[in-house]
PDB file of N, CA and C in Angstrom:
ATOM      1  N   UNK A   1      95.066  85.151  85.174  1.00  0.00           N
ATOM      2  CA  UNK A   1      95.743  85.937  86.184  1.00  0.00           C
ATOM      3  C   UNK A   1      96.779  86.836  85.502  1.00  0.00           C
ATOM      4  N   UNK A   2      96.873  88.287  86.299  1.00  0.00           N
ATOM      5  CA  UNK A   2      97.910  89.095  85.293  1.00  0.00           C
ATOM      6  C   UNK A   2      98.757  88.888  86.649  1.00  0.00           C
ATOM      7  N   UNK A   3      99.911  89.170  86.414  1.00  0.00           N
ATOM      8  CA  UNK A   3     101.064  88.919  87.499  1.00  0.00           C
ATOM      9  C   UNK A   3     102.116  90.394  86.789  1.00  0.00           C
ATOM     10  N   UNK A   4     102.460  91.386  87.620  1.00  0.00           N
ATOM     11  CA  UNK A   4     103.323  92.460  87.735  1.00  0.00           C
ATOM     12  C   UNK A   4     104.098  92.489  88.372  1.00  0.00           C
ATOM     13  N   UNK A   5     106.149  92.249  87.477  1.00  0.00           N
ATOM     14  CA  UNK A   5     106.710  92.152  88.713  1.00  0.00           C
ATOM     15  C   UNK A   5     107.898  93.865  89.118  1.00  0.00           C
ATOM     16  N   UNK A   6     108.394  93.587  89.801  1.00  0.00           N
ATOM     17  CA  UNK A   6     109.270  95.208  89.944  1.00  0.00           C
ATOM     18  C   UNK A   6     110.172  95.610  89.404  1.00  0.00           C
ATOM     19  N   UNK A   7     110.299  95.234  87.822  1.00  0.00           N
ATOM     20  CA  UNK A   7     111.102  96.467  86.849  1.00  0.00           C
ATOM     21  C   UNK A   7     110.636  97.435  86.367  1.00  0.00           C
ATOM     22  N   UNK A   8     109.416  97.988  87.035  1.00  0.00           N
ATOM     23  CA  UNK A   8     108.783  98.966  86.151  1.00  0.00           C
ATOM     24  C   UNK A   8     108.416  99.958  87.332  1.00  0.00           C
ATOM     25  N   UNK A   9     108.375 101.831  87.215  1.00  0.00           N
ATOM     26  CA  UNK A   9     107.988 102.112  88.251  1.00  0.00           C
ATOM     27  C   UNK A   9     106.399 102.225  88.010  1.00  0.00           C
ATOM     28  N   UNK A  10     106.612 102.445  89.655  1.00  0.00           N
ATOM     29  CA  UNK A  10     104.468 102.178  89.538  1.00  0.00           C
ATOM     30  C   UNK A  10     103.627 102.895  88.864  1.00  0.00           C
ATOM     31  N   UNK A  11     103.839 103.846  88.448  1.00  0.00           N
ATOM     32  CA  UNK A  11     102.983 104.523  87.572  1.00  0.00           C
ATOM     33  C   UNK A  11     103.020 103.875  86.391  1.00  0.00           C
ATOM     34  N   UNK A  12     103.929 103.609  85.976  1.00  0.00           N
ATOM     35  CA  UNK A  12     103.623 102.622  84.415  1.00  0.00           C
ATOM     36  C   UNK A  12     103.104 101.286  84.962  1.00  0.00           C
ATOM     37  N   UNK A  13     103.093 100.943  85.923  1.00  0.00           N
ATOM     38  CA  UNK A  13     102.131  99.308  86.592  1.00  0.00           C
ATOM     39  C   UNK A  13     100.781 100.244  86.741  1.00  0.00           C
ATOM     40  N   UNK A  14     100.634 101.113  86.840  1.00  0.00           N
ATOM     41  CA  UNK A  14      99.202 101.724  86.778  1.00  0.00           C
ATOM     42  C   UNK A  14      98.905 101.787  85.369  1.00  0.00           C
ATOM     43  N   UNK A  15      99.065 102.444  84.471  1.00  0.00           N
ATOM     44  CA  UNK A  15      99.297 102.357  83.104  1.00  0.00           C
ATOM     45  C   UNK A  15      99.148 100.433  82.797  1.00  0.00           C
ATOM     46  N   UNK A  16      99.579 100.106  83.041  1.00  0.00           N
ATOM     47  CA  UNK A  16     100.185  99.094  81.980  1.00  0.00           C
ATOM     48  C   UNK A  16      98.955  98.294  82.914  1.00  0.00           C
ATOM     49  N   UNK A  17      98.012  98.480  84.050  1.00  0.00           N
ATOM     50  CA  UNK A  17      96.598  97.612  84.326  1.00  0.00           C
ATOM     51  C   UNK A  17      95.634  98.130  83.729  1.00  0.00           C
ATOM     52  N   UNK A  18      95.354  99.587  83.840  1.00  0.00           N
ATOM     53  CA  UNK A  18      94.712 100.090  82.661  1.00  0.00           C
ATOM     54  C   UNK A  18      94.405 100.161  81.865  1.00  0.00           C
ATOM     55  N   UNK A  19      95.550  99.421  80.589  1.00  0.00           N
ATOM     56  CA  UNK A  19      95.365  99.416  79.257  1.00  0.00           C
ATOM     57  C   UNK A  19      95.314  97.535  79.307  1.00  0.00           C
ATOM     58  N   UNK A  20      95.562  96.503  80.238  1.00  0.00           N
ATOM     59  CA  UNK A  20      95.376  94.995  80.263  1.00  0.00           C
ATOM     60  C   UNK A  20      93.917  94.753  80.865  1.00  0.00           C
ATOM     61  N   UNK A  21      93.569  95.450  81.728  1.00  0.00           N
ATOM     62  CA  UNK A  21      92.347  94.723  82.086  1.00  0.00           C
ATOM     63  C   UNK A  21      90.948  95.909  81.476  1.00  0.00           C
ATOM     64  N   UNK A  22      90.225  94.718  81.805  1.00  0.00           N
ATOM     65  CA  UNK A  22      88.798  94.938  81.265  1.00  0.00           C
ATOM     66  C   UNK A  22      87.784  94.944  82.230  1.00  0.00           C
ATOM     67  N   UNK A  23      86.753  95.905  82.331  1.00  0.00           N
ATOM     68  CA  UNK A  23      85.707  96.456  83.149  1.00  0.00           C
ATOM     69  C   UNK A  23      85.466  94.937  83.673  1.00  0.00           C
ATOM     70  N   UNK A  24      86.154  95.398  85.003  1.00  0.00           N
ATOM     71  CA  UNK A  24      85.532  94.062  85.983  1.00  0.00           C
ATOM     72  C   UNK A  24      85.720  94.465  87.621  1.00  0.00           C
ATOM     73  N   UNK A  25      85.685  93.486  88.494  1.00  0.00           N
ATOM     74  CA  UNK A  25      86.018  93.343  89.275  1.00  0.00           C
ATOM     75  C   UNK A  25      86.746  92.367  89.907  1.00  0.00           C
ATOM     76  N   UNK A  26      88.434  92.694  90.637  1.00  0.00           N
ATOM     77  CA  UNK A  26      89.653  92.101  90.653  1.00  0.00           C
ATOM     78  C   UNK A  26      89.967  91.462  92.233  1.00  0.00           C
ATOM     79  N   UNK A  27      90.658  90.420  92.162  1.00  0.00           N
ATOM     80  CA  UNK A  27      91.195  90.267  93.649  1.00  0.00           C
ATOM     81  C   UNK A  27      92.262  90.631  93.303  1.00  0.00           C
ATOM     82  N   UNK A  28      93.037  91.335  94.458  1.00  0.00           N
ATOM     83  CA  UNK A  28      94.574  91.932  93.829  1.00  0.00           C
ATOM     84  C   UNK A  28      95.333  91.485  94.882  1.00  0.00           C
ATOM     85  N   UNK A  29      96.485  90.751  94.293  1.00  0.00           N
ATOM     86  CA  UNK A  29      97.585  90.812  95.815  1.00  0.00           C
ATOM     87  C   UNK A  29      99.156  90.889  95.650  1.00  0.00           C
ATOM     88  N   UNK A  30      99.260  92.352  96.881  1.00  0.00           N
ATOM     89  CA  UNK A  30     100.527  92.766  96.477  1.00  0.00           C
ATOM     90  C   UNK A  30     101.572  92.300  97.563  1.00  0.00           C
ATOM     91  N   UNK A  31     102.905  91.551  96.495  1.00  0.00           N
ATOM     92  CA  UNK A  31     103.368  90.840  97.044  1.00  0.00           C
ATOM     93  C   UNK A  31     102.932  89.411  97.803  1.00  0.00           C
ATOM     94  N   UNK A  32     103.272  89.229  98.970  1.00  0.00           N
ATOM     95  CA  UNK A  32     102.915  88.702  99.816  1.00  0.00           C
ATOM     96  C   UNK A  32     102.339  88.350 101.043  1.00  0.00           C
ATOM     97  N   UNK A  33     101.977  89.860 101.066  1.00  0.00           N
ATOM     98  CA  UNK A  33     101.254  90.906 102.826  1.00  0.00           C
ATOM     99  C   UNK A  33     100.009  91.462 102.552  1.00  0.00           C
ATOM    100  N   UNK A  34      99.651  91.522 101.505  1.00  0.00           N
ATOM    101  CA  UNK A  34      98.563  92.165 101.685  1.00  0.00           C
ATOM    102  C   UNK A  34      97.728  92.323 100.480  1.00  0.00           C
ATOM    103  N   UNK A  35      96.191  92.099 100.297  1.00  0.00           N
ATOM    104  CA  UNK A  35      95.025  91.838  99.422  1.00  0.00           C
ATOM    105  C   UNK A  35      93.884  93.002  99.477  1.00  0.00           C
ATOM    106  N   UNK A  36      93.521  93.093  98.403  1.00  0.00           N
ATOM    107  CA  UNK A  36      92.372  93.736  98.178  1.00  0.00           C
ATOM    108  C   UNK A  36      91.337  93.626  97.141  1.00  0.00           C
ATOM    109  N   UNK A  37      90.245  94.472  96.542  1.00  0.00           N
ATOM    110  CA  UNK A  37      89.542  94.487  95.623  1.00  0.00           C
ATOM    111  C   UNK A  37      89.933  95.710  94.512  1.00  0.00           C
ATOM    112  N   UNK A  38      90.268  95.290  93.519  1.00  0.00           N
ATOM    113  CA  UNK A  38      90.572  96.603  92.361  1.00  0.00           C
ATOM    114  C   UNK A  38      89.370  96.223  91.666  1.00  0.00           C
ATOM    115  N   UNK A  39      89.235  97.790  90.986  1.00  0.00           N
ATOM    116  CA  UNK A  39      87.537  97.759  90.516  1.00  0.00           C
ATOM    117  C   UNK A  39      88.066  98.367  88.889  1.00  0.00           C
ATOM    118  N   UNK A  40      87.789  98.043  87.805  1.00  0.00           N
ATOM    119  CA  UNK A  40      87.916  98.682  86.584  1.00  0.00           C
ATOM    120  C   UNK A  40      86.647  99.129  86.004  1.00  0.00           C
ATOM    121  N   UNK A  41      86.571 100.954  85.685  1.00  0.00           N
ATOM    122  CA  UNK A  41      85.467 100.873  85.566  1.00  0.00           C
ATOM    123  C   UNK A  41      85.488 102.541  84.568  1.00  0.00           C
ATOM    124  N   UNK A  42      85.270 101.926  83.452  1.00  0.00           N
ATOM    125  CA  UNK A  42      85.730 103.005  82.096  1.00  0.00           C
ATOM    126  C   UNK A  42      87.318 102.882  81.989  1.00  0.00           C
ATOM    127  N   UNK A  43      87.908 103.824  82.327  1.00  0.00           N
ATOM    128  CA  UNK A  43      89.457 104.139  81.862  1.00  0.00           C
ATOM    129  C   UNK A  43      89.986 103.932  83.723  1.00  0.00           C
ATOM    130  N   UNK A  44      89.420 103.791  84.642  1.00  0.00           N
ATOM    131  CA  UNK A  44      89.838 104.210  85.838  1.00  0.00           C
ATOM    132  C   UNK A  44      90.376 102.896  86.500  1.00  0.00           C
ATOM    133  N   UNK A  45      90.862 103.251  87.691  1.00  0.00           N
ATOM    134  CA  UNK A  45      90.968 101.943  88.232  1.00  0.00           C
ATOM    135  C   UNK A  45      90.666 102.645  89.697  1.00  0.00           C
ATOM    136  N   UNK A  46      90.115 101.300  90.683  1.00  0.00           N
ATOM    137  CA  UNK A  46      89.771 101.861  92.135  1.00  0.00           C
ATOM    138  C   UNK A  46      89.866 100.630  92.974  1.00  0.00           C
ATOM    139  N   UNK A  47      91.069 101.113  94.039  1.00  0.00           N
ATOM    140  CA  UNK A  47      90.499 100.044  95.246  1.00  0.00           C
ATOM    141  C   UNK A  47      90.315 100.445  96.440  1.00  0.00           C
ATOM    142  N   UNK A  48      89.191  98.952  96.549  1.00  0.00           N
ATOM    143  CA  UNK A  48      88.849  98.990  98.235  1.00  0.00           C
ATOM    144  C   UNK A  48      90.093  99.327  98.938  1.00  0.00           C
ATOM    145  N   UNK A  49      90.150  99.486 100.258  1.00  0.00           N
ATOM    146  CA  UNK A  49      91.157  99.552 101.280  1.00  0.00           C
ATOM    147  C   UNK A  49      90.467  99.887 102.673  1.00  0.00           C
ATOM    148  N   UNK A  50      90.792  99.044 103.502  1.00  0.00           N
ATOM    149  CA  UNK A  50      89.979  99.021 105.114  1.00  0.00           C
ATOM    150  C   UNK A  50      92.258  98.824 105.433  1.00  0.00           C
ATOM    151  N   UNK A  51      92.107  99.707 106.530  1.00  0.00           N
ATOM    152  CA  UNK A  51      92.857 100.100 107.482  1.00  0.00           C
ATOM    153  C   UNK A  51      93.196  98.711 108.718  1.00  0.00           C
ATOM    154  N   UNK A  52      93.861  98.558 108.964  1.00  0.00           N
ATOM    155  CA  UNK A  52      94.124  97.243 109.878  1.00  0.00           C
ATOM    156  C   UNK A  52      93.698  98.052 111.303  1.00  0.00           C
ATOM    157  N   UNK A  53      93.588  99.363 111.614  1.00  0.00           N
ATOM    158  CA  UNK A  53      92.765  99.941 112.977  1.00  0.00           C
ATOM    159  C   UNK A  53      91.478 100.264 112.695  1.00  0.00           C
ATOM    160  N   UNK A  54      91.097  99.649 111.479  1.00  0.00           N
ATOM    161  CA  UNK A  54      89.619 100.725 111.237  1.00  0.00           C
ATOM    162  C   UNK A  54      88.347  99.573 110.585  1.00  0.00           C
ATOM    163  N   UNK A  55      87.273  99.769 110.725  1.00  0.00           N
ATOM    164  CA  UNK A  55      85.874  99.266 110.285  1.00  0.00           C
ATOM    165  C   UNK A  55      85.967 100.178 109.181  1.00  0.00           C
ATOM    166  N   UNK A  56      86.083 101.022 108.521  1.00  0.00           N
ATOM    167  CA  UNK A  56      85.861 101.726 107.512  1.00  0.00           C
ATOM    168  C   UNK A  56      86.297 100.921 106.113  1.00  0.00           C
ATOM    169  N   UNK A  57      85.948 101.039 105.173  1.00  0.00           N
ATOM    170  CA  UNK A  57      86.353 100.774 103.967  1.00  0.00           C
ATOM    171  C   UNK A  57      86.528 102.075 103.075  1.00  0.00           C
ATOM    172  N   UNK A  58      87.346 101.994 102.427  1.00  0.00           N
ATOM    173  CA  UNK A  58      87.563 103.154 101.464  1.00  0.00           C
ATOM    174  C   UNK A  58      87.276 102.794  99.900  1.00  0.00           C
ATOM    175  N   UNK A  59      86.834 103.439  99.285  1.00  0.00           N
ATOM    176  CA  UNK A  59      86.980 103.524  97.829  1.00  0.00           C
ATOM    177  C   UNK A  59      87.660 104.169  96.610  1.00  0.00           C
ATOM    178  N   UNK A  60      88.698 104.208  96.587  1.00  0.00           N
ATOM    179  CA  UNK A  60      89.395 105.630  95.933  1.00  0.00           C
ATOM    180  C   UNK A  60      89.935 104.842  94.440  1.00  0.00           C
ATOM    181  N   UNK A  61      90.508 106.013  93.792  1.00  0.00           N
ATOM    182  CA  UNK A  61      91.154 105.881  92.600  1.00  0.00           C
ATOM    183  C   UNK A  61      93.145 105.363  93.055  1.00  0.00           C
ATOM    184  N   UNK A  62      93.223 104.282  92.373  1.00  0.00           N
ATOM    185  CA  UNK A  62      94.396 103.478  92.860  1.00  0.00           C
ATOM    186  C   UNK A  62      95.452 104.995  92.926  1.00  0.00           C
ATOM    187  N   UNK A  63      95.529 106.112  92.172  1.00  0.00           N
ATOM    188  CA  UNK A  63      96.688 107.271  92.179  1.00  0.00           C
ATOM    189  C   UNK A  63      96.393 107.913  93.571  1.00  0.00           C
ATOM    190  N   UNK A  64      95.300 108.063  94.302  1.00  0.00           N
ATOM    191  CA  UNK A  64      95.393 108.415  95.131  1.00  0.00           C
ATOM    192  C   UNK A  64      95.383 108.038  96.661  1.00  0.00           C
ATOM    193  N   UNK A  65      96.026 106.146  96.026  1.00  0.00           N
ATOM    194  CA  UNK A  65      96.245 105.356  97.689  1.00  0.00           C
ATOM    195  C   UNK A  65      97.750 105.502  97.317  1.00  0.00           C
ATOM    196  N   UNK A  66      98.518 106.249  98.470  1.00  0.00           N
ATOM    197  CA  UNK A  66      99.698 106.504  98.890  1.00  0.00           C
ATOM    198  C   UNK A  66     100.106 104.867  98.947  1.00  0.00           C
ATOM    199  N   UNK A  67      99.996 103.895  99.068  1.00  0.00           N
ATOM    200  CA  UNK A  67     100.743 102.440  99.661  1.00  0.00           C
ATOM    201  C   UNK A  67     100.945 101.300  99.096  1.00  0.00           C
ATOM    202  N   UNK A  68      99.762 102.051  97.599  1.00  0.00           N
ATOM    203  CA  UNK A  68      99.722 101.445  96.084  1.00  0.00           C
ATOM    204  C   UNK A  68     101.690 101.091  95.832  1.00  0.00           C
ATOM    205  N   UNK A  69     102.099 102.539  96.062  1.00  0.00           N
ATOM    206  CA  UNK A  69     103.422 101.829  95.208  1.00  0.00           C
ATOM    207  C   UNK A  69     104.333 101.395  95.721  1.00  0.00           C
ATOM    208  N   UNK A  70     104.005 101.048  97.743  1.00  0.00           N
ATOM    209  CA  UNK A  70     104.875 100.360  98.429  1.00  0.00           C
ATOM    210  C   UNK A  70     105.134  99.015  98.328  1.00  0.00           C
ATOM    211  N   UNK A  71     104.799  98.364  97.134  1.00  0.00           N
ATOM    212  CA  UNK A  71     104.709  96.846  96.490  1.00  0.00           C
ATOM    213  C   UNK A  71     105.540  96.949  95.450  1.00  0.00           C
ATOM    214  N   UNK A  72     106.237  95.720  95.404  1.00  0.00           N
ATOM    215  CA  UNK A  72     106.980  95.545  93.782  1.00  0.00           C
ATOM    216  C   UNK A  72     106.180  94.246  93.442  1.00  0.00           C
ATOM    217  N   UNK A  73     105.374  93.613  93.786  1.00  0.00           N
ATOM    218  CA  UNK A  73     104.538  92.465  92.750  1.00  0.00           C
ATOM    219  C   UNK A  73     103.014  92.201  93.264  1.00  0.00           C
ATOM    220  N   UNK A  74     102.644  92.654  91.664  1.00  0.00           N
ATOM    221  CA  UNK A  74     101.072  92.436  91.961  1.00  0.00           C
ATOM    222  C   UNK A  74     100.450  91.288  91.265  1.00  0.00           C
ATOM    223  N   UNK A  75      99.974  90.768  91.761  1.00  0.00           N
ATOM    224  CA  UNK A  75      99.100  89.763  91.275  1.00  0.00           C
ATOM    225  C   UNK A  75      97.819  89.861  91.176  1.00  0.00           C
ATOM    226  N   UNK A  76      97.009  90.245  90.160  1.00  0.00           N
ATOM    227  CA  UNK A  76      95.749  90.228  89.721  1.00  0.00           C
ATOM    228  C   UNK A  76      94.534  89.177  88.918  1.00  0.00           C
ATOM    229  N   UNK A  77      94.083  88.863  89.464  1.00  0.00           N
ATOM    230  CA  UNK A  77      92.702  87.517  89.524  1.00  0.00           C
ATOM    231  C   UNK A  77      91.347  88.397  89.274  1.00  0.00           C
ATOM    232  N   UNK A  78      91.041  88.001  87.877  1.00  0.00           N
ATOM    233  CA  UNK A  78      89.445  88.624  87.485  1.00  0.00           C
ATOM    234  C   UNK A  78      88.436  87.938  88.684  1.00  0.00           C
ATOM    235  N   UNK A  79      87.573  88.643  89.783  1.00  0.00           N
ATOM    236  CA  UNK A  79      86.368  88.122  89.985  1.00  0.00           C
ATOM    237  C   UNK A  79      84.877  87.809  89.440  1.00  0.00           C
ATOM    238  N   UNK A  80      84.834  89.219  88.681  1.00  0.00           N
ATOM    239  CA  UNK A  80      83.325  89.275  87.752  1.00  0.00           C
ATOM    240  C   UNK A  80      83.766  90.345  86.770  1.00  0.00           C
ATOM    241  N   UNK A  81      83.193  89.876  85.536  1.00  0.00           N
ATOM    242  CA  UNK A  81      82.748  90.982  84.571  1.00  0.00           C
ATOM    243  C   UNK A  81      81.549  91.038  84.121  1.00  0.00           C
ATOM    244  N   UNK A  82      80.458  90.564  84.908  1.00  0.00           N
ATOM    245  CA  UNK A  82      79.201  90.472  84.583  1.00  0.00           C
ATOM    246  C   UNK A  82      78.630  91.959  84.585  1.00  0.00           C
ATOM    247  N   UNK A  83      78.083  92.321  83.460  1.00  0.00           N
ATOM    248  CA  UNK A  83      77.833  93.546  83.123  1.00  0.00           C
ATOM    249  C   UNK A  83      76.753  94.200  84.011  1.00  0.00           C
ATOM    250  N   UNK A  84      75.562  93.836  84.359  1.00  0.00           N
ATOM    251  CA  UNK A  84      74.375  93.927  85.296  1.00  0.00           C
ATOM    252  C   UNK A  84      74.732  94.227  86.395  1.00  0.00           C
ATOM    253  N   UNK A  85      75.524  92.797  87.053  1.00  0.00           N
ATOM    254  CA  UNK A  85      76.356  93.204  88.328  1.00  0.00           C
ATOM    255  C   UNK A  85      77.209  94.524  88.657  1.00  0.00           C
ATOM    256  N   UNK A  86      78.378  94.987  87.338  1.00  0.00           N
ATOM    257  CA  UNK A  86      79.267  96.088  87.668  1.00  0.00           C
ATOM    258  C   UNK A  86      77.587  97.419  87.829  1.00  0.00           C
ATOM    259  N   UNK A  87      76.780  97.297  86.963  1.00  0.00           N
ATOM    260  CA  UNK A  87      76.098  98.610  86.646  1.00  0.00           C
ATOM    261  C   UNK A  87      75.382  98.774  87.636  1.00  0.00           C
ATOM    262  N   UNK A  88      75.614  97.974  88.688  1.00  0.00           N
ATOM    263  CA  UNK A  88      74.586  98.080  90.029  1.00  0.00           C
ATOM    264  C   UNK A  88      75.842  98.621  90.872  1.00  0.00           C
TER     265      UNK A  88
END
């Protein structure tokens, strides 16, 4: 488990998951309110995000979820790095 806590601003917690984790797929949870899936995949990072009014799921690059840096502690849990699996 990587654990991120809030002396750093979020762009270097973006940075600093980037250069710690390895092409996988993550359970992430920030703070204490709220969970998702972070995806590592080359140099990038991406998470799911479904809306608490919405059926939709989103997929984006973590710089461009606005709510990413409304957290000061992340907690990150590898799910898979099975190579076959990510390439599907």
């Amino acid at each position: 488990m990587l654990e991120i806590d809030d002396d750093i601003p979020c762009e270097e917690v973006v940075k600093e998951m980037k250069n710690k984790l390895e092409k996988g797929i993550y359970f992430i949870g920030f703070g204490g309110t709220h969970v998702d899936f972070l995806i590592k995949k080359q140099k990038e990072l991406f998470l799911t995000h479904t809306g608490s009014t919405s059926i939709i799921t989103v997929i984006d690059k973590v710089e461009n979820i606005p709510f990413f840096c409304l957290f000061y502690k992340y907690y990150i849990v590898p799910l898979s790095a099975n190579k076959s699996f990510l390439d599907k």
